[in-house]
C-alpha atoms as a PDB file:
ATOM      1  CA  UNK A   1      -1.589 -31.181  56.712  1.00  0.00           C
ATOM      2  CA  UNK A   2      -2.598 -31.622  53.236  1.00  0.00           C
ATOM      3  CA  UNK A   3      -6.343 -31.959  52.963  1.00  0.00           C
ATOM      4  CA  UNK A   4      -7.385 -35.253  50.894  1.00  0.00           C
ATOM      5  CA  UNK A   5      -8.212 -35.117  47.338  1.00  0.00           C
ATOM      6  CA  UNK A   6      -9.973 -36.821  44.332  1.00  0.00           C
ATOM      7  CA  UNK A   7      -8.721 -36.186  40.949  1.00  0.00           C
ATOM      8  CA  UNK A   8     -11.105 -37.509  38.174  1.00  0.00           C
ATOM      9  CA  UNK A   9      -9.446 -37.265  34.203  1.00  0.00           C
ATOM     10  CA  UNK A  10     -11.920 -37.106  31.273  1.00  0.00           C
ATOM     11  CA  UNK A  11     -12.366 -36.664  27.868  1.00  0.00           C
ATOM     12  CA  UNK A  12      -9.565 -39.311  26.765  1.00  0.00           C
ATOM     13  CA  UNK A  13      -7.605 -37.791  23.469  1.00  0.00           C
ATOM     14  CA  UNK A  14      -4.584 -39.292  22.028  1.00  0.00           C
ATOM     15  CA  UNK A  15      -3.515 -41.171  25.045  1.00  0.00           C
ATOM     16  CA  UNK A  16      -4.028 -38.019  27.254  1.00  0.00           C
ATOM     17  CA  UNK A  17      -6.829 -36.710  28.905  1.00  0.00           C
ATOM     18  CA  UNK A  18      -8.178 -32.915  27.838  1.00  0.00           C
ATOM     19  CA  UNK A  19      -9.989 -32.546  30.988  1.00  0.00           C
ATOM     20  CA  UNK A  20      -9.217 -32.978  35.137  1.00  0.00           C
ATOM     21  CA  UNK A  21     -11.332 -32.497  37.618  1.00  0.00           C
ATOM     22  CA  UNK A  22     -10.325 -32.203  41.182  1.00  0.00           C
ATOM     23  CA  UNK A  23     -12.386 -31.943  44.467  1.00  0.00           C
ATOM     24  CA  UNK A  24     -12.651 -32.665  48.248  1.00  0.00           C
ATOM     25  CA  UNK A  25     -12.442 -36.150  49.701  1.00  0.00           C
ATOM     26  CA  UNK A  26     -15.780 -37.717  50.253  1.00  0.00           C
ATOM     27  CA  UNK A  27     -17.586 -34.886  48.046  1.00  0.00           C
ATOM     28  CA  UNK A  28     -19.684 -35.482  45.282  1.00  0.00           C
ATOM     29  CA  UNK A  29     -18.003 -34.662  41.700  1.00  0.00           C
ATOM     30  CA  UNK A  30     -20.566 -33.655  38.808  1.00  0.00           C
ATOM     31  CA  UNK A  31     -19.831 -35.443  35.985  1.00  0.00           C
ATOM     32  CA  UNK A  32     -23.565 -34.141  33.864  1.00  0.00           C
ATOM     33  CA  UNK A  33     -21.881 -32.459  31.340  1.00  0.00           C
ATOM     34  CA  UNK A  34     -19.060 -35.225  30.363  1.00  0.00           C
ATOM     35  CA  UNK A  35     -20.405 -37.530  28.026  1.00  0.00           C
ATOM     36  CA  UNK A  36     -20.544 -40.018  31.004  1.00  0.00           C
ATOM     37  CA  UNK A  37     -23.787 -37.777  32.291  1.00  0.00           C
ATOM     38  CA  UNK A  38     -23.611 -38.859  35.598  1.00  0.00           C
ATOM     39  CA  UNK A  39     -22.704 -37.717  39.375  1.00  0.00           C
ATOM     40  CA  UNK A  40     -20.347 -39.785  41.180  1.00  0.00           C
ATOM     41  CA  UNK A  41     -20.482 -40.600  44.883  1.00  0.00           C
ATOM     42  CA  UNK A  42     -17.146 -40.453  46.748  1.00  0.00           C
ATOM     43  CA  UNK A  43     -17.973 -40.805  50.154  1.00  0.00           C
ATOM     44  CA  UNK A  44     -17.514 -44.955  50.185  1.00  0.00           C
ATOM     45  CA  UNK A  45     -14.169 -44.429  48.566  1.00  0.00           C
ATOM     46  CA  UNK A  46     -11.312 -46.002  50.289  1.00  0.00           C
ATOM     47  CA  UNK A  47      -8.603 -43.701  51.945  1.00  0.00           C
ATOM     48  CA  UNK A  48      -6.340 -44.042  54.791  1.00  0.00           C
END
């Protein structure tokens, strides 16, 4: 079984993205030092 996963792209650059950041389902991905400053709650996200 493949364990569930969040992947989050930043830093937008000529219609790609220079950054990725990938964690666990449900955990909280720490966005601080992305120019969006901010930590963003997964837990509430929909998944099946």
């Amino acid at each position: 079984m493949t364990a569930l996963a969040e992947r989050i792209h930043t830093q937008p650059r000529d219609g790609d993205h220079a950054s990725e950041t990938i964690g666990a389902f449900s955990a909280d991905v720490d966005l601080t030092e992305t120019p969006v400053g901010l930590t963003l709650t997964t837990g509430d996200f929909p998944h099946e």
